[in-house]
Protein backbone atom coordinates (compact mmCIF):
# COMPACT_ATOMS: atom_id res chain seq x y z
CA UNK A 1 -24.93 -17.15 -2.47
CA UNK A 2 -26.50 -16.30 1.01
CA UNK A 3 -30.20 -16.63 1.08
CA UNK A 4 -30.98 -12.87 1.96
CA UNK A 5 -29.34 -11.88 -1.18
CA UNK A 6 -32.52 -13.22 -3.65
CA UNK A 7 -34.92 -11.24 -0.84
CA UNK A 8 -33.11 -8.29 -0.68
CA UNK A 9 -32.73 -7.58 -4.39
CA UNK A 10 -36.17 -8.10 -5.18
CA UNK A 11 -36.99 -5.67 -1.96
CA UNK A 12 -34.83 -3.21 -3.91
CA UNK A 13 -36.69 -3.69 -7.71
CA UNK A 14 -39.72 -3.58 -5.78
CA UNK A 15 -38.86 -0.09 -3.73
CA UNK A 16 -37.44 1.16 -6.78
CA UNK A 17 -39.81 0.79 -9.17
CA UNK A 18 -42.99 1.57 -6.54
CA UNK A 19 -45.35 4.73 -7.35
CA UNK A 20 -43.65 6.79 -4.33
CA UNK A 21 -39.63 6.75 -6.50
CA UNK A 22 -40.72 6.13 -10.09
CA UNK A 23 -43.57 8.43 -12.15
CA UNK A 24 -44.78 8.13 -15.46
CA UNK A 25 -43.60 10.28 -18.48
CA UNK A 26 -45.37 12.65 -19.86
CA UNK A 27 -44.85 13.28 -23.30
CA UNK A 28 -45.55 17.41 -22.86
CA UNK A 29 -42.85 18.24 -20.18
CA UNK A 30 -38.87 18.27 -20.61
CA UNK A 31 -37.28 15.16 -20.29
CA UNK A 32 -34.21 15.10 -18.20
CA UNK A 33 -31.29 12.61 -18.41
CA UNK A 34 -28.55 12.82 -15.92
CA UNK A 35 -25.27 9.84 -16.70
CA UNK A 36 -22.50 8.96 -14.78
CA UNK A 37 -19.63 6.56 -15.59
CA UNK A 38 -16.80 5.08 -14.18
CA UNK A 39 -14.27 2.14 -15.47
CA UNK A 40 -16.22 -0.34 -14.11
CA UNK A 41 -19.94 0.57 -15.34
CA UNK A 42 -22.53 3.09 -16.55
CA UNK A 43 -25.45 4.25 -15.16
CA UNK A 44 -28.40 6.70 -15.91
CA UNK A 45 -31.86 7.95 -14.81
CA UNK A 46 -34.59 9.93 -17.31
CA UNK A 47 -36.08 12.20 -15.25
CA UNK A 48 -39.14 14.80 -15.38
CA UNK A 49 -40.22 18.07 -13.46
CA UNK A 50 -43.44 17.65 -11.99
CA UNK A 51 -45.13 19.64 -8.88
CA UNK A 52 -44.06 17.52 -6.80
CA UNK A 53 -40.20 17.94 -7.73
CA UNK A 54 -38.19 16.08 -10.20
CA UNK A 55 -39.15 12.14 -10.49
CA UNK A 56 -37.68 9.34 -12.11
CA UNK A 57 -38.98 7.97 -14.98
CA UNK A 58 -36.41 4.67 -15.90
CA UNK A 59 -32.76 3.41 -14.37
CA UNK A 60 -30.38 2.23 -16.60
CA UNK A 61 -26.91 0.67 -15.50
CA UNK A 62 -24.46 -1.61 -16.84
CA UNK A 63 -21.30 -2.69 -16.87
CA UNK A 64 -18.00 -1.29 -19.54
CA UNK A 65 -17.39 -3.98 -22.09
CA UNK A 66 -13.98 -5.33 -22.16
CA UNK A 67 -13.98 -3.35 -25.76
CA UNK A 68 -14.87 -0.07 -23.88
CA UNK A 69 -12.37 -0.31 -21.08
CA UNK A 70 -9.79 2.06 -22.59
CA UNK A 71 -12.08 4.59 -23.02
CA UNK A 72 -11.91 8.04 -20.32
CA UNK A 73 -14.17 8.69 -18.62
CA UNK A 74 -16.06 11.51 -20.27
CA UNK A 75 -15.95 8.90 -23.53
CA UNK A 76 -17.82 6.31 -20.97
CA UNK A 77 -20.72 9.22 -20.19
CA UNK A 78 -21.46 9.35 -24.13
CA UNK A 79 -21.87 5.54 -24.54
């Protein structure tokens, strides 16, 4: 593994999870949550309207199980 790789990733938890790209839910306003899926893995955000636009509340990814593989692709969005 190449020694930028350690750096880089926590750059990207860091920028990702910094007041400026993720907000804080609040419980009175409309949660949205947006998924997308492919063969190879899932991914999500929960996401609110605020003033400012709509923010991010969590990220969620992961890869499809070897069980899961068989599965199309509108199957993979429900999982």
């Amino acid at each position: 593994m190449d020694i930028w790789v350690p750096a880089s990733l926590l750059g990207l938890e860091v920028a990702l999870s910094s007041d400026t790209v993720l907000g804080y839910s609040d419980y009175f306003r409309t949660f949205i949550l947006e998924v997308d899926a492919c063969y190879e893995g899932l991914g999500d955000v929960l996401s609110q309207k605020h003033d400012s636009g709509l923010k991010a509340i969590a990220y969620a990814c992961r890869y499809v199980r070897p069980s899961e593989e068989a599965a199309r692709s509108l199957k993979l969005e429900l999982l």
